[in-house]
PDB file of N, CA and C in Angstrom:
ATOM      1  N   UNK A   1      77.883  23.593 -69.093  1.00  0.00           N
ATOM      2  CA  UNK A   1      77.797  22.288 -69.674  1.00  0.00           C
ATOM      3  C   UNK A   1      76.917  21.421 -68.794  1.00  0.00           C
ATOM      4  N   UNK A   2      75.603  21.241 -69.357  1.00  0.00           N
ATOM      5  CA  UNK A   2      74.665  20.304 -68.163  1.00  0.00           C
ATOM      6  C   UNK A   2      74.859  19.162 -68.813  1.00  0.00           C
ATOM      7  N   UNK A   3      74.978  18.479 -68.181  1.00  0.00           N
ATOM      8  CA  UNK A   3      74.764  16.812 -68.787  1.00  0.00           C
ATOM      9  C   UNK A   3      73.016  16.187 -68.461  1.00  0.00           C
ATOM     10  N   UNK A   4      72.904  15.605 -69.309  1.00  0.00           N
ATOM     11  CA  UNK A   4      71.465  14.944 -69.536  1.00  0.00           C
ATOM     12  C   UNK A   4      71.698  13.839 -68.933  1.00  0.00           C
ATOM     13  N   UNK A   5      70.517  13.065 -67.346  1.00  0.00           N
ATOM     14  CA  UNK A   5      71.046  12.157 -67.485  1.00  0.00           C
ATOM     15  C   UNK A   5      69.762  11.046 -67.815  1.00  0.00           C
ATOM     16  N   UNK A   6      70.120   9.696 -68.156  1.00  0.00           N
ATOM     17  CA  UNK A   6      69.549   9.217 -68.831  1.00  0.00           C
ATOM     18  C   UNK A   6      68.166   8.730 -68.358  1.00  0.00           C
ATOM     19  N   UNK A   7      67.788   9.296 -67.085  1.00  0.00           N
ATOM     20  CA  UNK A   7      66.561   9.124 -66.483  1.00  0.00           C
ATOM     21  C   UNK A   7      65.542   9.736 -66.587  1.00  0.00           C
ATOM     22  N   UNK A   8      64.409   8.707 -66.930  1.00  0.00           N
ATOM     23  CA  UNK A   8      63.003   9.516 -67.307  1.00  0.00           C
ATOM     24  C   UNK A   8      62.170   9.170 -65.811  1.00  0.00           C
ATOM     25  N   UNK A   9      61.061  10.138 -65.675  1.00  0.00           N
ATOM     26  CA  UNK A   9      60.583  10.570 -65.295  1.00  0.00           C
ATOM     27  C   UNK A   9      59.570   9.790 -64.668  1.00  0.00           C
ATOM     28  N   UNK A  10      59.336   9.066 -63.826  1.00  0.00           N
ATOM     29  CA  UNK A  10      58.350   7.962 -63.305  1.00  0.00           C
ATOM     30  C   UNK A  10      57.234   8.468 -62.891  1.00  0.00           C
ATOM     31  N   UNK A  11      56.114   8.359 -63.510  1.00  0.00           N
ATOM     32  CA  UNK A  11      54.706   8.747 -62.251  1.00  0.00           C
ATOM     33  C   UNK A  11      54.108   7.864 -61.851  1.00  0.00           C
ATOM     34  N   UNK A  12      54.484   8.399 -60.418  1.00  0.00           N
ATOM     35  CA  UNK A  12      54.114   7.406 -59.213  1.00  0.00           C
ATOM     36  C   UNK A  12      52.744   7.252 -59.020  1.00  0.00           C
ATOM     37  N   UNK A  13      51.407   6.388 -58.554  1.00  0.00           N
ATOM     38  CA  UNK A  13      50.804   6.531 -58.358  1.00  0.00           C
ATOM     39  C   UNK A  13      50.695   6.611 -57.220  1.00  0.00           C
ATOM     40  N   UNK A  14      49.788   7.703 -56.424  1.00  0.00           N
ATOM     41  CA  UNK A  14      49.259   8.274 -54.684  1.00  0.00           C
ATOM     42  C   UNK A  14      48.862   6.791 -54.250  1.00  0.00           C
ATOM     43  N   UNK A  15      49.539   7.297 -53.121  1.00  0.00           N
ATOM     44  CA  UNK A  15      49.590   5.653 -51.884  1.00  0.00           C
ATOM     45  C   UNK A  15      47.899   6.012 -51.575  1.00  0.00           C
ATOM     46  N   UNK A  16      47.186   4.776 -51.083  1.00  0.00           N
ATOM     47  CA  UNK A  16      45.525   5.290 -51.086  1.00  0.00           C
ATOM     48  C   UNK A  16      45.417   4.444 -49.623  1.00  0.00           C
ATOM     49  N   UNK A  17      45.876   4.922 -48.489  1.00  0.00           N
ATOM     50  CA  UNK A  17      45.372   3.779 -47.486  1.00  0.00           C
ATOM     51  C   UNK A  17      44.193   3.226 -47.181  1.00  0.00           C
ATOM     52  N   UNK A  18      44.332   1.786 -46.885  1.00  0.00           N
ATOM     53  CA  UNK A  18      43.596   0.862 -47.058  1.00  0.00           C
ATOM     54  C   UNK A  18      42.779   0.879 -46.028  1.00  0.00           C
ATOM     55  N   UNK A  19      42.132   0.705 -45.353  1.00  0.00           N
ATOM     56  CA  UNK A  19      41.139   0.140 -43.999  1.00  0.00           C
ATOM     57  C   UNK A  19      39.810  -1.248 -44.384  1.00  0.00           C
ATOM     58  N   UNK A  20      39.900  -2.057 -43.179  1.00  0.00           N
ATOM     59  CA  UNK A  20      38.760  -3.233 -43.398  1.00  0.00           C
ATOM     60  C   UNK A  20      37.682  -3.008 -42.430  1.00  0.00           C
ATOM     61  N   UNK A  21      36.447  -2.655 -43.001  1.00  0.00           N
ATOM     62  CA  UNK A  21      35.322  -2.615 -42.428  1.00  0.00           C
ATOM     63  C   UNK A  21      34.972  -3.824 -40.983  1.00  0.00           C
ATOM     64  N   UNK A  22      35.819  -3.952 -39.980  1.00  0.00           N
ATOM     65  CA  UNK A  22      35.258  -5.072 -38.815  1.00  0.00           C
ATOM     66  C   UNK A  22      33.986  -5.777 -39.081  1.00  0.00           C
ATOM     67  N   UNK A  23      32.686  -5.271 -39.457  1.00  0.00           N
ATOM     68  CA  UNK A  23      31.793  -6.046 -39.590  1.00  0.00           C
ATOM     69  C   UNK A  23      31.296  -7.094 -41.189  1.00  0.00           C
ATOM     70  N   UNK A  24      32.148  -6.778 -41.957  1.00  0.00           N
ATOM     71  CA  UNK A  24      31.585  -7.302 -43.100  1.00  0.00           C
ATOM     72  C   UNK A  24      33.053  -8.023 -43.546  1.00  0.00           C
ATOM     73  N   UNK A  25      34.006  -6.520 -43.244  1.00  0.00           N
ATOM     74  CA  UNK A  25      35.629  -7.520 -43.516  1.00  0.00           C
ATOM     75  C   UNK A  25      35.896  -6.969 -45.037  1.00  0.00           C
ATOM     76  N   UNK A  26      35.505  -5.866 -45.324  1.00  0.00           N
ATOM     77  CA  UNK A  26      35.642  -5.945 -47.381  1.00  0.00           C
ATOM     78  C   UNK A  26      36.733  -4.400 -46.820  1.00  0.00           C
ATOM     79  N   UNK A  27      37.801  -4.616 -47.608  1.00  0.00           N
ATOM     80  CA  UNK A  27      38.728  -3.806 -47.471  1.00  0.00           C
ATOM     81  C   UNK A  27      38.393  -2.847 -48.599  1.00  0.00           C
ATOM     82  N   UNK A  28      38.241  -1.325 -48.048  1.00  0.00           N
ATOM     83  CA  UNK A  28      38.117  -0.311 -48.731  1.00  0.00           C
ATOM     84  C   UNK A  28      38.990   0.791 -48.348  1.00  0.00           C
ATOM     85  N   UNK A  29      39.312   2.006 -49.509  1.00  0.00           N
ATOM     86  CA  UNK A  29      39.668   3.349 -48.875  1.00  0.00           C
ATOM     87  C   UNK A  29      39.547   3.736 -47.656  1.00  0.00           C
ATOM     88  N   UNK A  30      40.452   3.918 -47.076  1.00  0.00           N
ATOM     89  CA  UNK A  30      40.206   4.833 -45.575  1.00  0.00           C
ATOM     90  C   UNK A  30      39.308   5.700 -45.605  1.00  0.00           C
ATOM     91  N   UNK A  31      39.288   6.760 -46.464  1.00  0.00           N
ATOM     92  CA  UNK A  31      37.859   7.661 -46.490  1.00  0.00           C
ATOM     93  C   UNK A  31      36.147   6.957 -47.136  1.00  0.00           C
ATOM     94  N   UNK A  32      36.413   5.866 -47.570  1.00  0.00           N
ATOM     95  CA  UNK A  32      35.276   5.475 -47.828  1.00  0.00           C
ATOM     96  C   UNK A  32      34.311   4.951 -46.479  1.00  0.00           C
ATOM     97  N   UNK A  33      34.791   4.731 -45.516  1.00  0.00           N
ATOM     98  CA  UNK A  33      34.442   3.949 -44.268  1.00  0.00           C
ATOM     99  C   UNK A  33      34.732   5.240 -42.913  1.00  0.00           C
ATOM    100  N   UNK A  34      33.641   4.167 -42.224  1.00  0.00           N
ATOM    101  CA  UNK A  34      33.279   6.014 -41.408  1.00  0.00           C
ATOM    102  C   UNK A  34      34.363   5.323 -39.809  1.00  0.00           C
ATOM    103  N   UNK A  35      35.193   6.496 -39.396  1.00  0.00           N
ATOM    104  CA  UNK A  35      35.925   5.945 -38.325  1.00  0.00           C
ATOM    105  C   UNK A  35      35.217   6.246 -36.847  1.00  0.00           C
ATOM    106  N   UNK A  36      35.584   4.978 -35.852  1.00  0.00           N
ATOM    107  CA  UNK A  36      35.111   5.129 -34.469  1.00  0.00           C
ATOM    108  C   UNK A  36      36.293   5.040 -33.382  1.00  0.00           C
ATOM    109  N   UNK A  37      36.092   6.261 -32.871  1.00  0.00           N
ATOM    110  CA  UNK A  37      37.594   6.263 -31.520  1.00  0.00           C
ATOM    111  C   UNK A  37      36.589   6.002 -30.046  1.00  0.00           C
ATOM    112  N   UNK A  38      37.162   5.499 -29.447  1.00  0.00           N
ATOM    113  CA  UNK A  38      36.666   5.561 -28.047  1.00  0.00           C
ATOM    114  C   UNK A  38      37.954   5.911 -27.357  1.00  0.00           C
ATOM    115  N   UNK A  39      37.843   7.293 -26.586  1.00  0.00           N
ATOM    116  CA  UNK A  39      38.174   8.470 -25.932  1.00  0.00           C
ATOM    117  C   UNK A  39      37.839   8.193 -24.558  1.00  0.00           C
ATOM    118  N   UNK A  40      38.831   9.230 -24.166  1.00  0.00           N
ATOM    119  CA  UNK A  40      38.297   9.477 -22.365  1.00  0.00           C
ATOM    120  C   UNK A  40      36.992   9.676 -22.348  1.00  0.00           C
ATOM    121  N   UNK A  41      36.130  10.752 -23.100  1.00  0.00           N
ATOM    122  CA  UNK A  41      35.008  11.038 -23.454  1.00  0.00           C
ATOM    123  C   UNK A  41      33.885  10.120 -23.891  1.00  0.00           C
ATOM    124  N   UNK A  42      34.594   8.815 -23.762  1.00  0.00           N
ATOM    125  CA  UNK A  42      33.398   7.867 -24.922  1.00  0.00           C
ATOM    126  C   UNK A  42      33.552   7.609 -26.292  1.00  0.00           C
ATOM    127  N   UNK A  43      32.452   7.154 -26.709  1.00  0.00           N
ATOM    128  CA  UNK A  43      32.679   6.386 -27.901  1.00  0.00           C
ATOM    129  C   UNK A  43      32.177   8.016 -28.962  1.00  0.00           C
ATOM    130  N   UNK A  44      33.337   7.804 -29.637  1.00  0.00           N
ATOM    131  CA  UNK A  44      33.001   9.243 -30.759  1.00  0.00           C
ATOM    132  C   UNK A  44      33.006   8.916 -32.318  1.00  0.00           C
ATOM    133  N   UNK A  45      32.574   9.480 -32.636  1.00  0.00           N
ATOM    134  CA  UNK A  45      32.748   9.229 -34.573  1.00  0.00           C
ATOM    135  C   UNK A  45      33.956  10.482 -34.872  1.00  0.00           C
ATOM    136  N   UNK A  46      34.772   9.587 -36.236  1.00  0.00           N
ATOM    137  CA  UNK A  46      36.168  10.544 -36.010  1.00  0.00           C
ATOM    138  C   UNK A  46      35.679  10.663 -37.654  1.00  0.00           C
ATOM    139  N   UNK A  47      35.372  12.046 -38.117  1.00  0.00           N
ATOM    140  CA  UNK A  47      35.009  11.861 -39.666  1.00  0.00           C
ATOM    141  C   UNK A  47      36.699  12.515 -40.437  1.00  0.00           C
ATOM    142  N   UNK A  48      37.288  13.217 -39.327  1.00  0.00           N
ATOM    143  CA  UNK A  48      38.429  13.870 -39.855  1.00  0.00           C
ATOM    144  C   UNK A  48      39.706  12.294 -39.626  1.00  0.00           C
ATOM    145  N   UNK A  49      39.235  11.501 -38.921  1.00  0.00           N
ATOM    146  CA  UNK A  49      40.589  10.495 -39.035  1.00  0.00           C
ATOM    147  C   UNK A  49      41.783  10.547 -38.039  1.00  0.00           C
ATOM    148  N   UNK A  50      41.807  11.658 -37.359  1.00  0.00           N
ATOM    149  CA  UNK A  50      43.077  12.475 -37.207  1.00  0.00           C
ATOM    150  C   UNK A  50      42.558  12.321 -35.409  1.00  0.00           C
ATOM    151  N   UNK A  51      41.539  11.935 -35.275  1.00  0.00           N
ATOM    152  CA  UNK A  51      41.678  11.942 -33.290  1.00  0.00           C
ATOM    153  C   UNK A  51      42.354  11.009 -32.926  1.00  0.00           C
ATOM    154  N   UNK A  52      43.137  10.979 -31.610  1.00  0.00           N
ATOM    155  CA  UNK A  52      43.675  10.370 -31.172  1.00  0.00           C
ATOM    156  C   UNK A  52      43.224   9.104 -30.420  1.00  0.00           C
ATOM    157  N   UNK A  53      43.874   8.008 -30.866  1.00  0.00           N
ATOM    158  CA  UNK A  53      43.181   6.845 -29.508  1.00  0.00           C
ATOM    159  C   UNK A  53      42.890   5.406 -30.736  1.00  0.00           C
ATOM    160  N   UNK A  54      42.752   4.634 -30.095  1.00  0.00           N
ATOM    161  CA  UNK A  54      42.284   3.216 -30.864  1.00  0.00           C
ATOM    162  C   UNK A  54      41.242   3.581 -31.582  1.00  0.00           C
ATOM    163  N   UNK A  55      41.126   3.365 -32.847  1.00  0.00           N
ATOM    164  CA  UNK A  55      39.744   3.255 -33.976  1.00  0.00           C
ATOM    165  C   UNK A  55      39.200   1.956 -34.671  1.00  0.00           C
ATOM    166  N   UNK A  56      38.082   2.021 -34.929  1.00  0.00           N
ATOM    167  CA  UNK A  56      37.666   1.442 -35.704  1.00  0.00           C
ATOM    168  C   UNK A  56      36.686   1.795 -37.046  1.00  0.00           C
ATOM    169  N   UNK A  57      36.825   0.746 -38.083  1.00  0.00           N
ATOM    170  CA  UNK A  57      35.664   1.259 -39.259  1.00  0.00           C
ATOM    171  C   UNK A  57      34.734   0.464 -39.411  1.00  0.00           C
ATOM    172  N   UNK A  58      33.787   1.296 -39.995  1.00  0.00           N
ATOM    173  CA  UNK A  58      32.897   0.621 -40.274  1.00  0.00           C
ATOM    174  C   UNK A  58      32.180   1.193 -41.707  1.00  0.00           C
ATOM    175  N   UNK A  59      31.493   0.500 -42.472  1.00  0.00           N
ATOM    176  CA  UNK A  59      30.624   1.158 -43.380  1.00  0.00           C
ATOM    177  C   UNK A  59      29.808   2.202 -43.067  1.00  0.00           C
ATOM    178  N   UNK A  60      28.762   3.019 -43.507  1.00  0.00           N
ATOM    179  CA  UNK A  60      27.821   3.534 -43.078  1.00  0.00           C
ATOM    180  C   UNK A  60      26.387   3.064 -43.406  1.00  0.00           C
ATOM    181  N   UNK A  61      26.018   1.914 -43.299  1.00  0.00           N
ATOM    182  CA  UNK A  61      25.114   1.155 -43.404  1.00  0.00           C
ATOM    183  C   UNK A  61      24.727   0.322 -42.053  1.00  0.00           C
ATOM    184  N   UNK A  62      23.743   0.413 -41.605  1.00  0.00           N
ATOM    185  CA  UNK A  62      22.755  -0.115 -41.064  1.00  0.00           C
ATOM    186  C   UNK A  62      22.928  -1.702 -40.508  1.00  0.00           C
ATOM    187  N   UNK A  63      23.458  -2.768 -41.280  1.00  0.00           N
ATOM    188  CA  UNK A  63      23.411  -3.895 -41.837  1.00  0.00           C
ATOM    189  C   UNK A  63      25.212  -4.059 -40.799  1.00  0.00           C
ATOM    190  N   UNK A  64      25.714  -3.108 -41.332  1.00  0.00           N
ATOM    191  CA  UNK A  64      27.538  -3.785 -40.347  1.00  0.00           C
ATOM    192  C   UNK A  64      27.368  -2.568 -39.285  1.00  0.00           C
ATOM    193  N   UNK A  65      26.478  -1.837 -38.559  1.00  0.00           N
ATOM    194  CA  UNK A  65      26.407  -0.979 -37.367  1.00  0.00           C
ATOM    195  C   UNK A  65      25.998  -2.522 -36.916  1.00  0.00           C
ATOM    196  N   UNK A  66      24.793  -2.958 -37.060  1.00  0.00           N
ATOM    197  CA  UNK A  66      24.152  -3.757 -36.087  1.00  0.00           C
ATOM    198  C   UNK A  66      25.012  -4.921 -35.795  1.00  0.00           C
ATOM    199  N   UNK A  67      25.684  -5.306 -36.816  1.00  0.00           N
ATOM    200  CA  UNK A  67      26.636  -6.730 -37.076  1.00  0.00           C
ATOM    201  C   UNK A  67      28.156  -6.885 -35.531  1.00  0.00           C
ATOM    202  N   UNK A  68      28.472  -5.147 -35.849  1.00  0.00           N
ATOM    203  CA  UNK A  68      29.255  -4.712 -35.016  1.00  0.00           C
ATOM    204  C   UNK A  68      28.519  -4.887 -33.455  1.00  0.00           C
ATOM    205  N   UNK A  69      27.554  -4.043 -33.521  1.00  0.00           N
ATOM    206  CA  UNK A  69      26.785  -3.809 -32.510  1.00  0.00           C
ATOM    207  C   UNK A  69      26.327  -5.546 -31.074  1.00  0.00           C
ATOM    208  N   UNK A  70      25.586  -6.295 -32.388  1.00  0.00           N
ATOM    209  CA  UNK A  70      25.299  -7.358 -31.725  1.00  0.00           C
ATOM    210  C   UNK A  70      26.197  -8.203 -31.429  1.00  0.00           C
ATOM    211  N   UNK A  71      27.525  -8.320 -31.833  1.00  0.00           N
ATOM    212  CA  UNK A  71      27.963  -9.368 -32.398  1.00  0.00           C
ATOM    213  C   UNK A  71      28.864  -9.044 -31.193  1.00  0.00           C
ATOM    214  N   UNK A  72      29.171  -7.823 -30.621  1.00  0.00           N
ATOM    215  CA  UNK A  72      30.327  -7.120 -29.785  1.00  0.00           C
ATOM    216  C   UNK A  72      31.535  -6.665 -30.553  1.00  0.00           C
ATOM    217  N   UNK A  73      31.838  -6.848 -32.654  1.00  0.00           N
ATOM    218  CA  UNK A  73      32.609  -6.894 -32.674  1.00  0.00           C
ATOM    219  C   UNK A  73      33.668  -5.532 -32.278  1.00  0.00           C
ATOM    220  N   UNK A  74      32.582  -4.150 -32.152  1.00  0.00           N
ATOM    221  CA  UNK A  74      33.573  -2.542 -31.993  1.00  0.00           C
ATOM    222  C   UNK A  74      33.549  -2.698 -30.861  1.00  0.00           C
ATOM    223  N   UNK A  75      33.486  -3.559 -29.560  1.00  0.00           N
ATOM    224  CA  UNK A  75      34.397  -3.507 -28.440  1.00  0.00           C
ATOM    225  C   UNK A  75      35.284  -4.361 -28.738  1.00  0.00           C
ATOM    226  N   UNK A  76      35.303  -5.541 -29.075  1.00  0.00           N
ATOM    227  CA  UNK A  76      36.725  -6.384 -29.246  1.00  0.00           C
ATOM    228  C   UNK A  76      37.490  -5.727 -30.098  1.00  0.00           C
ATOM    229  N   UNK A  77      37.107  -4.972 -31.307  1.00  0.00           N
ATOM    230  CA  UNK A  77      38.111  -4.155 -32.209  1.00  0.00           C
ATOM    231  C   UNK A  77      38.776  -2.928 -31.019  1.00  0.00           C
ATOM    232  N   UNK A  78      38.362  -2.468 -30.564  1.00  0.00           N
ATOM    233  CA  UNK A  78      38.233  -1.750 -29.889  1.00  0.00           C
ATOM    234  C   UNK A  78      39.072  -1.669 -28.317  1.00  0.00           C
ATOM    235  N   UNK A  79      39.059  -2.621 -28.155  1.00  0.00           N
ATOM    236  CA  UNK A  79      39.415  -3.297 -26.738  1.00  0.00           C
ATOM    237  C   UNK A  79      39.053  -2.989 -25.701  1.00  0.00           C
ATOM    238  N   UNK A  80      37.909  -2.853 -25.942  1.00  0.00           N
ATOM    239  CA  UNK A  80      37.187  -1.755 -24.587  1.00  0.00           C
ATOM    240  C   UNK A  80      35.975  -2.212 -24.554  1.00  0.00           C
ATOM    241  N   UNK A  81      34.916  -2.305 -23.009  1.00  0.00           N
ATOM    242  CA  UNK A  81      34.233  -2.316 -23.325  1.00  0.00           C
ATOM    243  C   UNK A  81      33.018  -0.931 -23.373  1.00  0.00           C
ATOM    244  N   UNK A  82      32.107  -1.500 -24.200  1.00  0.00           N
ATOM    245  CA  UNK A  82      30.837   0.144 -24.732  1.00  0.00           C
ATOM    246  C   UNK A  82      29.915  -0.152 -23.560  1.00  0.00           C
ATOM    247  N   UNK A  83      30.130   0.733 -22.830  1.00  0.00           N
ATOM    248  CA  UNK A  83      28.820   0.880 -22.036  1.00  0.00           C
ATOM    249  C   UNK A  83      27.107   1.374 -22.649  1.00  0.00           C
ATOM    250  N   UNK A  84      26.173   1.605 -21.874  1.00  0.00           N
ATOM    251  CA  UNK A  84      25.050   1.634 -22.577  1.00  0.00           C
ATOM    252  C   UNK A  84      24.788   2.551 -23.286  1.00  0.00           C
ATOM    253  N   UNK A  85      25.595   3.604 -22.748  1.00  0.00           N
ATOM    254  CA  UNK A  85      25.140   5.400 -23.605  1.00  0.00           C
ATOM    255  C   UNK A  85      26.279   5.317 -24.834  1.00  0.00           C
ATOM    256  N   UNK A  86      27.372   4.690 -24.966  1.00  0.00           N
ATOM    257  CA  UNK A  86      27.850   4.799 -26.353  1.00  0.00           C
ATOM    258  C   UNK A  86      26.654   3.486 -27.142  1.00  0.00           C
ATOM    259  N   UNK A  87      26.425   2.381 -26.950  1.00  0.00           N
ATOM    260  CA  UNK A  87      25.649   1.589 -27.716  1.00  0.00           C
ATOM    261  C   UNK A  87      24.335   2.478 -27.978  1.00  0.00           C
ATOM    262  N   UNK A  88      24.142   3.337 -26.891  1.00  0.00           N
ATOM    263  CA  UNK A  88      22.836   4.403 -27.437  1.00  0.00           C
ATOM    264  C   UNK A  88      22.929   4.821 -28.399  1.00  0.00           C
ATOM    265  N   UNK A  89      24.167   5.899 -28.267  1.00  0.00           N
ATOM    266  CA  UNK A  89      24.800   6.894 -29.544  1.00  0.00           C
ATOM    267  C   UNK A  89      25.005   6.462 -30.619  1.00  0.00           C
ATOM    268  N   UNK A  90      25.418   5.299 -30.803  1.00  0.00           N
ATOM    269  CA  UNK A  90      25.513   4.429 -32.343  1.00  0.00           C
ATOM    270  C   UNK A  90      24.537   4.218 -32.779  1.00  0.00           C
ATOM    271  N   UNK A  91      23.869   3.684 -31.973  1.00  0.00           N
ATOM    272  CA  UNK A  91      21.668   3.547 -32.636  1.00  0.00           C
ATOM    273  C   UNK A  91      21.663   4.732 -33.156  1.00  0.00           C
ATOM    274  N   UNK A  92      21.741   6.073 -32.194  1.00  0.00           N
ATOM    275  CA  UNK A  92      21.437   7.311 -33.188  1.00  0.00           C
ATOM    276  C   UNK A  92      22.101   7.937 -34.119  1.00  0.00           C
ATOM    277  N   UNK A  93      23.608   7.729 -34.103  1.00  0.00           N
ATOM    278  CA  UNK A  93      23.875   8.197 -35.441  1.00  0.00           C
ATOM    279  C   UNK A  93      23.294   6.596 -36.653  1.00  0.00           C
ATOM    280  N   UNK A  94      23.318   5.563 -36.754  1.00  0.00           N
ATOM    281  CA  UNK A  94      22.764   4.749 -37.297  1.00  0.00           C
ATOM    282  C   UNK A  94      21.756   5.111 -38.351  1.00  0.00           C
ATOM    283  N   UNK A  95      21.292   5.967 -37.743  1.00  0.00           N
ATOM    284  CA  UNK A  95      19.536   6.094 -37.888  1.00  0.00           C
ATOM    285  C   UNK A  95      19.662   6.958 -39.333  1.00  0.00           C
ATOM    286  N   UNK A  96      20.614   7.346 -39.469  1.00  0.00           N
ATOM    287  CA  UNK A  96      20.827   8.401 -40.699  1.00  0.00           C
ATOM    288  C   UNK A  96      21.419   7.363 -42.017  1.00  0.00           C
ATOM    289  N   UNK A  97      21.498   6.217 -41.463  1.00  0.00           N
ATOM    290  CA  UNK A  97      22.475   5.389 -42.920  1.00  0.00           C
ATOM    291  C   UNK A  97      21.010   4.611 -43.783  1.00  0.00           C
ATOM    292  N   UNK A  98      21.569   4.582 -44.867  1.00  0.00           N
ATOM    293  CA  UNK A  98      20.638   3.275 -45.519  1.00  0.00           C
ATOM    294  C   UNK A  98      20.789   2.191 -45.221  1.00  0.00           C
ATOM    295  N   UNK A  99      19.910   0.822 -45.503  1.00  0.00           N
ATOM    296  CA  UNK A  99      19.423  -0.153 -44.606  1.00  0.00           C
ATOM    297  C   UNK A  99      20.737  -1.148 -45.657  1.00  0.00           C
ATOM    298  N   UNK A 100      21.095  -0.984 -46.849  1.00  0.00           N
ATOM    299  CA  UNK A 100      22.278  -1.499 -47.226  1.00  0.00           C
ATOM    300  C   UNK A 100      22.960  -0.844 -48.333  1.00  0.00           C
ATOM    301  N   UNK A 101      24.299  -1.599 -48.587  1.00  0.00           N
ATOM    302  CA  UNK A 101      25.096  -1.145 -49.018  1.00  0.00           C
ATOM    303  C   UNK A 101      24.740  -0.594 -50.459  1.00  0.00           C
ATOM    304  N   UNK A 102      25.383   0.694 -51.022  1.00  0.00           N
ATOM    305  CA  UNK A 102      25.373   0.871 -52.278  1.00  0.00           C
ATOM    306  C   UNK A 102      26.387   0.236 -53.479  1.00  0.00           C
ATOM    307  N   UNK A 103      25.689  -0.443 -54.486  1.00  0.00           N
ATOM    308  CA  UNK A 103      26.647  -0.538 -55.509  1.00  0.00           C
ATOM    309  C   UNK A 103      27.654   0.735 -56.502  1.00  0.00           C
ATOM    310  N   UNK A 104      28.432   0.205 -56.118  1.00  0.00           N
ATOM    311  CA  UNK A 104      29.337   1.312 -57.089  1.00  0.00           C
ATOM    312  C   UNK A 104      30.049   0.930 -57.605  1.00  0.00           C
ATOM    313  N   UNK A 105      29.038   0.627 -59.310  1.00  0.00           N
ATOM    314  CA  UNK A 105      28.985   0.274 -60.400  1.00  0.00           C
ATOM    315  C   UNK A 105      29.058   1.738 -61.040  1.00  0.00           C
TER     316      UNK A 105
END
């Protein structure tokens, strides 16, 4: 004898964590925005999310690298300061983004 009980079936929608780009401030998907850890090792790009240590995001555009960059805001996010060879390393991965953002329309 099963009894039915009177509860239907809810679909939940997937939790989508959030992250805010430091230089521009527009809150997007965590995977839409590229993450930065600074490590014993220095300043690293974390594309898996999952390294350990303080992060920050940023777009992959050109336009909030430099914003970050000049402005100091990925050491104050950061709480650290970037010596010259991580501010190097950001110029060069940089160099691979477009000069601005894409619409996604």
């Amino acid at each position: 004898m099963g009894l039915v009980s009177g509860k239907k079936k809810v679909k939940r929608t997937k939790h989508v964590p959030q992250r805010t780009c430091i230089a521009c401030r527009e809150t997007l998907s965590k995977r839409s925005l590229l993450r930065l850890v600074y490590t014993e090792a220095g300043l690293t790009l974390d594309p898996s999310g999952k390294i350990a240590g303080r992060g920050a995001y940023l777009h992959n555009t050109r336009d909030c690298w430099e914003k970050a960059i000049s402005r100091g805001l990925l050491a104050k996010s950061l709480k650290t300061e970037l010596n010259r060879t991580d501010i190097e390393n950001m110029r060069k991965w940089m160099e691979a983004f477009p000069d601005e953002k894409e619409d996604s329309a």
